[in-house]
PDB file of N, CA and C in Angstrom:
ATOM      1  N   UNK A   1       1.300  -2.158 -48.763  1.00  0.00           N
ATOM      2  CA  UNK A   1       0.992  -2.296 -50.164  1.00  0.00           C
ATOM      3  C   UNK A   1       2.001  -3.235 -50.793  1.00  0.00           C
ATOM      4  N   UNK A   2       1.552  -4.326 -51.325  1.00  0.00           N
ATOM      5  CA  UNK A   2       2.442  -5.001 -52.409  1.00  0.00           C
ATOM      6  C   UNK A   2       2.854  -4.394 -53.403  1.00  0.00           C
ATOM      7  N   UNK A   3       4.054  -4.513 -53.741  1.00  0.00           N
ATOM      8  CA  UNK A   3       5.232  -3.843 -54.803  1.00  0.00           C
ATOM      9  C   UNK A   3       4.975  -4.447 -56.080  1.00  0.00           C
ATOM     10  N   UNK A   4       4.538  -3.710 -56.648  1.00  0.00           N
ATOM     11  CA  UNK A   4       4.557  -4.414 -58.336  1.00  0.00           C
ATOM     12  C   UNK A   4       5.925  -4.002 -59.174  1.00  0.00           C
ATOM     13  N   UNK A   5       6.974  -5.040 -59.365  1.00  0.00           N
ATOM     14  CA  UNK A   5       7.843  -4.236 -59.794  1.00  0.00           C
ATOM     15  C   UNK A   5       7.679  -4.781 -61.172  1.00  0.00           C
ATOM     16  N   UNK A   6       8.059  -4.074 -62.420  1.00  0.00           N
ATOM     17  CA  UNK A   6       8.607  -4.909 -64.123  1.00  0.00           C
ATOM     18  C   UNK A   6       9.870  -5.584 -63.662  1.00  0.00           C
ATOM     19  N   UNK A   7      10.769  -5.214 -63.299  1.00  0.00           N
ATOM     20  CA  UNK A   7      12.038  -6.579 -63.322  1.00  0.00           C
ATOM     21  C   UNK A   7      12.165  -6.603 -61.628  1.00  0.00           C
ATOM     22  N   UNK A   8      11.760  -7.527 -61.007  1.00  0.00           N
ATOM     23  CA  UNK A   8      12.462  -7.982 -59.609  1.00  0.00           C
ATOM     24  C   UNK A   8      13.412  -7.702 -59.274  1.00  0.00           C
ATOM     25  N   UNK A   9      14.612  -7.967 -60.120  1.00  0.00           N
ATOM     26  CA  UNK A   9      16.237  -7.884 -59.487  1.00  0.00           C
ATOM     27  C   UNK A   9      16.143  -6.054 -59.646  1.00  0.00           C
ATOM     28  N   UNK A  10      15.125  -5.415 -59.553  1.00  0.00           N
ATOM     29  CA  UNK A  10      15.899  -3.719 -59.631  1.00  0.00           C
ATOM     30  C   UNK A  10      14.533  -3.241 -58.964  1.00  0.00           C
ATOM     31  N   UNK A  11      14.820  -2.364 -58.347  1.00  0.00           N
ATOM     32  CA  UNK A  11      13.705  -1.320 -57.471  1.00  0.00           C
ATOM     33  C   UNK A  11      13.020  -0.217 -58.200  1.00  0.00           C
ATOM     34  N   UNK A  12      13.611  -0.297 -59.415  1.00  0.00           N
ATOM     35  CA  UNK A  12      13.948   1.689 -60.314  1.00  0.00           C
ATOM     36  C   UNK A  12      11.903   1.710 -60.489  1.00  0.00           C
ATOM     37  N   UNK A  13      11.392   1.162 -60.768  1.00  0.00           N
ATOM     38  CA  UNK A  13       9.687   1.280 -60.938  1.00  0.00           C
ATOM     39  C   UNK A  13       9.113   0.701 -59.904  1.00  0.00           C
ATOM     40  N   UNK A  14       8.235   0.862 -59.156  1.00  0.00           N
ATOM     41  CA  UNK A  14       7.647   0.425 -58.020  1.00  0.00           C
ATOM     42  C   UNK A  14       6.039   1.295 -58.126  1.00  0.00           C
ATOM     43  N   UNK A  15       4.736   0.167 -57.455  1.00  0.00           N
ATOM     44  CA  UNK A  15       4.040   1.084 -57.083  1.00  0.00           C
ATOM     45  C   UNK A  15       3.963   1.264 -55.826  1.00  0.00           C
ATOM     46  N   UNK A  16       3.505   2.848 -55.542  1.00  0.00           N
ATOM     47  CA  UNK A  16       3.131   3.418 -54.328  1.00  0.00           C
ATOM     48  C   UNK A  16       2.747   4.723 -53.905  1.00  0.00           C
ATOM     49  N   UNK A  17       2.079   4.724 -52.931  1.00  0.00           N
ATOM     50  CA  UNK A  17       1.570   5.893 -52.464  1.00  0.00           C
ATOM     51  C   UNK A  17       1.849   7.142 -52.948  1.00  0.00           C
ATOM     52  N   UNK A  18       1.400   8.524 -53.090  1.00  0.00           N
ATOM     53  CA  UNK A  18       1.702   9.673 -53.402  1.00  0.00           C
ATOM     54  C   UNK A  18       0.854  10.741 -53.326  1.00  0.00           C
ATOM     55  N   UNK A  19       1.096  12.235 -53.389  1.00  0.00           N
ATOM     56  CA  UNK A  19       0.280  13.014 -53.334  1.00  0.00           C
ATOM     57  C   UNK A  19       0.988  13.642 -54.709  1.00  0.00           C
ATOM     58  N   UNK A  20      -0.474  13.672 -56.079  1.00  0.00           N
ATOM     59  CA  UNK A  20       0.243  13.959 -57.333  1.00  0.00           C
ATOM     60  C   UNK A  20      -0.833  15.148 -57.399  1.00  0.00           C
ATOM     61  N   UNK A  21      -0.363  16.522 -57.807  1.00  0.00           N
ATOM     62  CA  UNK A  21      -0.315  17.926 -58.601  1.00  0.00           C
ATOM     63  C   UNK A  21      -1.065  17.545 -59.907  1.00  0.00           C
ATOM     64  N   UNK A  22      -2.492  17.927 -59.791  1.00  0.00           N
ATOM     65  CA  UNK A  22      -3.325  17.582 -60.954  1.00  0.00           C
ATOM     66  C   UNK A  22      -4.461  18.407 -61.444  1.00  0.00           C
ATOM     67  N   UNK A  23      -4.195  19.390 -62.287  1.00  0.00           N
ATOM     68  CA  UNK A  23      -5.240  20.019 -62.712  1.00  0.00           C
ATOM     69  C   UNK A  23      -6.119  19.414 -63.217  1.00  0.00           C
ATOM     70  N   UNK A  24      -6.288  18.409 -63.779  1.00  0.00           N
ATOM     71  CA  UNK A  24      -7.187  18.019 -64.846  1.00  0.00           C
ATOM     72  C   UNK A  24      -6.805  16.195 -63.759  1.00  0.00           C
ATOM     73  N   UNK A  25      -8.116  15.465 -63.623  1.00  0.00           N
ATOM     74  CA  UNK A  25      -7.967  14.241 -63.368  1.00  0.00           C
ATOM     75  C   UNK A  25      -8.290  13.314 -64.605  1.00  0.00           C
ATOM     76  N   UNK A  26      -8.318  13.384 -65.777  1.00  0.00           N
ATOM     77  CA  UNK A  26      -8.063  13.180 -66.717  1.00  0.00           C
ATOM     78  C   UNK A  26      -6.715  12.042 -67.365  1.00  0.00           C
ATOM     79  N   UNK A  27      -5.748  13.144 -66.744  1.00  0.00           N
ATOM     80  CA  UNK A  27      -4.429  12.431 -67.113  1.00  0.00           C
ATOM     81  C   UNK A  27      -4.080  11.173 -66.626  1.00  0.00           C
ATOM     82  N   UNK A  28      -3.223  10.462 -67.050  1.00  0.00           N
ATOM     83  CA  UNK A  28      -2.867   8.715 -66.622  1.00  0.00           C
ATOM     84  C   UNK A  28      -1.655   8.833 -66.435  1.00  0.00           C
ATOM     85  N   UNK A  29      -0.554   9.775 -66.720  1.00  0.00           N
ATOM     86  CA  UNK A  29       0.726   9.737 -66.571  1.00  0.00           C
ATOM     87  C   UNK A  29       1.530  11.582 -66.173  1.00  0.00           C
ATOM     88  N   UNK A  30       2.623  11.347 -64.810  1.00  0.00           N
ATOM     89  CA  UNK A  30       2.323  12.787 -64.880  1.00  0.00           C
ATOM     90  C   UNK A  30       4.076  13.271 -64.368  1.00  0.00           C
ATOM     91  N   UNK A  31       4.587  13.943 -64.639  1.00  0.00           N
ATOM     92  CA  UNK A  31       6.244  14.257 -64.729  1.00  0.00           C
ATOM     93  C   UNK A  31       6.300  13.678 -63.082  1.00  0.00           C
ATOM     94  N   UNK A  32       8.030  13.695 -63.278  1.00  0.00           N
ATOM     95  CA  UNK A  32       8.017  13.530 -61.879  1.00  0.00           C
ATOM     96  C   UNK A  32       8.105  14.479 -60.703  1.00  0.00           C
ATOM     97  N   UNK A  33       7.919  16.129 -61.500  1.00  0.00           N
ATOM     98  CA  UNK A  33       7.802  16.982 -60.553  1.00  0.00           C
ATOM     99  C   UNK A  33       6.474  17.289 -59.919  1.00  0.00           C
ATOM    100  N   UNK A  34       5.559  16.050 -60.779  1.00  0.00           N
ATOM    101  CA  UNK A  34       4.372  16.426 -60.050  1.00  0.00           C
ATOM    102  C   UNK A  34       3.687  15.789 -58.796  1.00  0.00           C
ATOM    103  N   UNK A  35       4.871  14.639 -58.807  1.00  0.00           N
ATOM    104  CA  UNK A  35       4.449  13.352 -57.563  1.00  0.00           C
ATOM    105  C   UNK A  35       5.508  13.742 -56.552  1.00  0.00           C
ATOM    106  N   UNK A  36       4.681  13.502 -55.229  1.00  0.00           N
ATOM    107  CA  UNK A  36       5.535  13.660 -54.090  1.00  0.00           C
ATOM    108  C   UNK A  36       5.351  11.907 -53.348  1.00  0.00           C
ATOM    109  N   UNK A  37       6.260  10.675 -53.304  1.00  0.00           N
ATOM    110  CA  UNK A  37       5.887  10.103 -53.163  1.00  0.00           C
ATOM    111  C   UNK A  37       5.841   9.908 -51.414  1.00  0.00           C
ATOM    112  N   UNK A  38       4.631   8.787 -50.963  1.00  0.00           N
ATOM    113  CA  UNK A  38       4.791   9.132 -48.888  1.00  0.00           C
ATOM    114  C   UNK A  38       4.778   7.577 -48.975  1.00  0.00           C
ATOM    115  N   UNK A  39       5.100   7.281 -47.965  1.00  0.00           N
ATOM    116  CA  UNK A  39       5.145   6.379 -47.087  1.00  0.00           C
ATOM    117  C   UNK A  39       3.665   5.367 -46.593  1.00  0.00           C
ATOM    118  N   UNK A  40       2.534   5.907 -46.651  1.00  0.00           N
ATOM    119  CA  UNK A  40       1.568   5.016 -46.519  1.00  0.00           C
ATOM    120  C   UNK A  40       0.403   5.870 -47.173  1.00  0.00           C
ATOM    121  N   UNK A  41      -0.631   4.954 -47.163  1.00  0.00           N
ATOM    122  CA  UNK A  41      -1.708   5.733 -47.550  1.00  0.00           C
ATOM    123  C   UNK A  41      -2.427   6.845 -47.289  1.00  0.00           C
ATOM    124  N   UNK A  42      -2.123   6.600 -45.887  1.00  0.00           N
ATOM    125  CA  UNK A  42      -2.854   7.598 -44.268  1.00  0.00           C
ATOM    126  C   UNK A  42      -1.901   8.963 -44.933  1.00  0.00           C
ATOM    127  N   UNK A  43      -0.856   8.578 -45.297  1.00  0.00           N
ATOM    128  CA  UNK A  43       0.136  10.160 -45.345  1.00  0.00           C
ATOM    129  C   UNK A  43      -0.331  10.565 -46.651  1.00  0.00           C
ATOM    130  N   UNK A  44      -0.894   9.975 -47.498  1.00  0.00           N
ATOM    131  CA  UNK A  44      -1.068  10.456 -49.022  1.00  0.00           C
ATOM    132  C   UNK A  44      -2.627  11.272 -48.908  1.00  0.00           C
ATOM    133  N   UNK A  45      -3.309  10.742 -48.001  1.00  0.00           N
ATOM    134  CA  UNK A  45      -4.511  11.166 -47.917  1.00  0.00           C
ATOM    135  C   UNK A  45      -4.077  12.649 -46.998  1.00  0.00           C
ATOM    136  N   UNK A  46      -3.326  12.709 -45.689  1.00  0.00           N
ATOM    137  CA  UNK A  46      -3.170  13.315 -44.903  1.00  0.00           C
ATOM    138  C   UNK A  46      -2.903  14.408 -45.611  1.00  0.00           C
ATOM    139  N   UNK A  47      -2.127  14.641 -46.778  1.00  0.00           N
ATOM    140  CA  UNK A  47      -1.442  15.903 -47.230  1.00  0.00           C
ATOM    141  C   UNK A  47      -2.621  16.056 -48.677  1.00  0.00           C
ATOM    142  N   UNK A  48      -3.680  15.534 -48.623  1.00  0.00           N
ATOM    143  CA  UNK A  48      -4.708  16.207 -49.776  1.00  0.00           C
ATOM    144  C   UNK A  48      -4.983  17.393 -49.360  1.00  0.00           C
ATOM    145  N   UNK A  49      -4.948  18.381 -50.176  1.00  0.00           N
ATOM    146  CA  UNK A  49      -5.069  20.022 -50.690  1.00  0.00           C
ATOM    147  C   UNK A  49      -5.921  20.145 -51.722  1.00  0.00           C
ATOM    148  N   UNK A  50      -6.708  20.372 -52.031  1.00  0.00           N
ATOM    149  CA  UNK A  50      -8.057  20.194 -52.922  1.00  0.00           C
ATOM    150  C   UNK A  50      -7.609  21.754 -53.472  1.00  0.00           C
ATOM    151  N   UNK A  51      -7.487  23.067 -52.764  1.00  0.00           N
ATOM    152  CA  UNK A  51      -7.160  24.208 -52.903  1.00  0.00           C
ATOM    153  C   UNK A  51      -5.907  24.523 -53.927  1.00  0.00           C
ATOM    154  N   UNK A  52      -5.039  23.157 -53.668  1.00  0.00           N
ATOM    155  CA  UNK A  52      -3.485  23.615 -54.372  1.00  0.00           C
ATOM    156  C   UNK A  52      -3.382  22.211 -55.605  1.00  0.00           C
ATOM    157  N   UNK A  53      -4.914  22.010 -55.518  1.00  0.00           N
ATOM    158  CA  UNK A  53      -4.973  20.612 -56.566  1.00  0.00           C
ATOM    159  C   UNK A  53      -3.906  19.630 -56.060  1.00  0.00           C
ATOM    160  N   UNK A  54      -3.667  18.949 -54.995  1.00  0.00           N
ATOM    161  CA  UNK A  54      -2.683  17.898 -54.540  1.00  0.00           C
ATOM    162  C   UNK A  54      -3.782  16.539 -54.104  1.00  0.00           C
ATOM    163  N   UNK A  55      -3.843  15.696 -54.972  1.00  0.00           N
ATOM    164  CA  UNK A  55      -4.787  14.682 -54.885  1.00  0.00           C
ATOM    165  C   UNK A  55      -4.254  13.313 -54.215  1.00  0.00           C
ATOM    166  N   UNK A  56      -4.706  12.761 -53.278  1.00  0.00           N
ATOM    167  CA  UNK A  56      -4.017  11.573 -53.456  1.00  0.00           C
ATOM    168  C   UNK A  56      -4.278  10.374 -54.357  1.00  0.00           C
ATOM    169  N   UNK A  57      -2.964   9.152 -54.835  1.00  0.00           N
ATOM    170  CA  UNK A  57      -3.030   8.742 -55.171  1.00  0.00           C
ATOM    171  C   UNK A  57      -2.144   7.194 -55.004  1.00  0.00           C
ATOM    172  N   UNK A  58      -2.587   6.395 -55.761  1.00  0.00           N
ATOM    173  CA  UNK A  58      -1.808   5.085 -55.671  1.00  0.00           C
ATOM    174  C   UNK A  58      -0.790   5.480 -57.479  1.00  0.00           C
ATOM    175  N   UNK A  59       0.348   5.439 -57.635  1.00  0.00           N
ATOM    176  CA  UNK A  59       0.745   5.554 -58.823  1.00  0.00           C
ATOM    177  C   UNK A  59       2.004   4.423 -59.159  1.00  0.00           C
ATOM    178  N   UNK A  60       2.655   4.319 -60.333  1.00  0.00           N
ATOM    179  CA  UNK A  60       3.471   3.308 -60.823  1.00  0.00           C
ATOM    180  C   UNK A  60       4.732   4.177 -61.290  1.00  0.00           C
ATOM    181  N   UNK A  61       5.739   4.241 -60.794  1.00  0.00           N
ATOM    182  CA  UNK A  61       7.303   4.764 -61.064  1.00  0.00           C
ATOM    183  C   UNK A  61       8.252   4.459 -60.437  1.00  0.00           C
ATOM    184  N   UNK A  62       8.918   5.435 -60.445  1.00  0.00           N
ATOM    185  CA  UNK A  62       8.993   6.463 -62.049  1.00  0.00           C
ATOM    186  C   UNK A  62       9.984   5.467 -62.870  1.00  0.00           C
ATOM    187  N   UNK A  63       8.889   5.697 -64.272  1.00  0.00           N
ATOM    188  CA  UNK A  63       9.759   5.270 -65.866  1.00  0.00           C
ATOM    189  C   UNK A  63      10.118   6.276 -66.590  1.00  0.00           C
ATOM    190  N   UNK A  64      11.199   5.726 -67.325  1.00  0.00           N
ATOM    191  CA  UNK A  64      12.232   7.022 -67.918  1.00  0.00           C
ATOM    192  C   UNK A  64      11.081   6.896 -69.654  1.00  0.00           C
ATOM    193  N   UNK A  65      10.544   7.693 -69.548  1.00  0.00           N
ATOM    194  CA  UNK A  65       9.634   8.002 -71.532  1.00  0.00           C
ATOM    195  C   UNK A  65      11.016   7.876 -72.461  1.00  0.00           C
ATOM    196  N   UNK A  66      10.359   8.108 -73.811  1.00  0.00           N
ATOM    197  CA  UNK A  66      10.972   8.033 -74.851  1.00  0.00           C
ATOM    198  C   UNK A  66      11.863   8.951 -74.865  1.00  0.00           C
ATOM    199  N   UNK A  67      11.451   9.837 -74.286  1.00  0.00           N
ATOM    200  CA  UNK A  67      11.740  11.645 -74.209  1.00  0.00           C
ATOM    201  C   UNK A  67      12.850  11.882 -73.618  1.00  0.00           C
ATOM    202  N   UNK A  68      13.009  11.113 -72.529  1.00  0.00           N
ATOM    203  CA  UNK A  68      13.849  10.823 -71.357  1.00  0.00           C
ATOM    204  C   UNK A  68      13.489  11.672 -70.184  1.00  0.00           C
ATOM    205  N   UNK A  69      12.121  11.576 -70.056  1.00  0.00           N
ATOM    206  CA  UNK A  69      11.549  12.488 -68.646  1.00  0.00           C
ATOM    207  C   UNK A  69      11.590  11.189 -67.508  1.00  0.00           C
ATOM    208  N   UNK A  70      11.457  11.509 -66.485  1.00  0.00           N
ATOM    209  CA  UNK A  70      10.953  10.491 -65.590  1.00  0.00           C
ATOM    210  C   UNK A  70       9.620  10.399 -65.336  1.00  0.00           C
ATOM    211  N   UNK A  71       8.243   9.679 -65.409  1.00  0.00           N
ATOM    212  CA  UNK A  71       6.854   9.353 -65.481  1.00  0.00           C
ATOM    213  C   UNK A  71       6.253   8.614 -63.844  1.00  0.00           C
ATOM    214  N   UNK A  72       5.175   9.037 -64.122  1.00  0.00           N
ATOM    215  CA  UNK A  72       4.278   8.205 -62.759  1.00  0.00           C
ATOM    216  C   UNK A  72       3.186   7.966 -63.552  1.00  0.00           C
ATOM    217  N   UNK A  73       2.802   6.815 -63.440  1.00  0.00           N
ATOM    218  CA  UNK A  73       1.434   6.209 -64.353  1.00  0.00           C
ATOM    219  C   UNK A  73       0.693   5.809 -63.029  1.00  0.00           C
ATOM    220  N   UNK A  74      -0.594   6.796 -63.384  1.00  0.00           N
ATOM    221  CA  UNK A  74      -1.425   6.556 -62.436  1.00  0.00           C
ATOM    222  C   UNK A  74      -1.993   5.430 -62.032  1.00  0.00           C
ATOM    223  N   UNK A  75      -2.160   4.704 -61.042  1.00  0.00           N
ATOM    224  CA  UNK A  75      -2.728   3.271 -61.075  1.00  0.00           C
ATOM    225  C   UNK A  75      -4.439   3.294 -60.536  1.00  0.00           C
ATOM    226  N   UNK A  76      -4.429   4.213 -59.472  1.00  0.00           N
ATOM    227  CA  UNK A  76      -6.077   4.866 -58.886  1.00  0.00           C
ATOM    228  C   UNK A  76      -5.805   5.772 -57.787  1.00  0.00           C
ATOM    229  N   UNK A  77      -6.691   6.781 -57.963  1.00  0.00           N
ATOM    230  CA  UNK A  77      -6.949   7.910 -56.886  1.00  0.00           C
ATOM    231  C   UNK A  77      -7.747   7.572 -55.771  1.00  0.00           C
ATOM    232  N   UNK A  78      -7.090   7.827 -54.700  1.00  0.00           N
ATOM    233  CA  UNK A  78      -7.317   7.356 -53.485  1.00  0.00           C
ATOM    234  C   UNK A  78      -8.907   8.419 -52.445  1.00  0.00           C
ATOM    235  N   UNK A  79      -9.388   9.146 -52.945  1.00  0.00           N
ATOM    236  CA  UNK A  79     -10.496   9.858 -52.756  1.00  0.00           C
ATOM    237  C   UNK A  79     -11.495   9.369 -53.331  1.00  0.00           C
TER     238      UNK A  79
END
């Protein structure tokens, strides 16, 4: 997967793979206790749990909010 970063010279936001904790597929942005990020796609799909709501996904992070949480902005769900 190509890296979309906002500033080049820093790694801190990146997109990539994940298996994100989602009751509602609704949402576009989701804490960072809810993303587990993996290593390829095959692993994001591999660990879908439909039972424990663990979806895979392609997402964009983590950004620090206004709030000062850390964020994953969904980019597309991989199912």
């Amino acid at each position: 997967m190509k890296s979309s970063l906002i500033d080049p010279d820093t790694n801190l936001a990146r997109e990539c793979y994940a298996l994100v904790y989602a009751s509602s597929r609704n949402r576009k942005r989701f804490p960072e206790n809810c993303v587990e990020v993996k290593e390829s796609e095959e692993a994001a799909c591999a660990g879908a749990d439909p039972a424990k709501k663990l979806v895979p996904a392609v997402v964009f992070g983590p950004s620090r909010s206004s709030e000062g949480f850390r964020l994953f902005y969904l980019v597309r769900w991989l199912d």
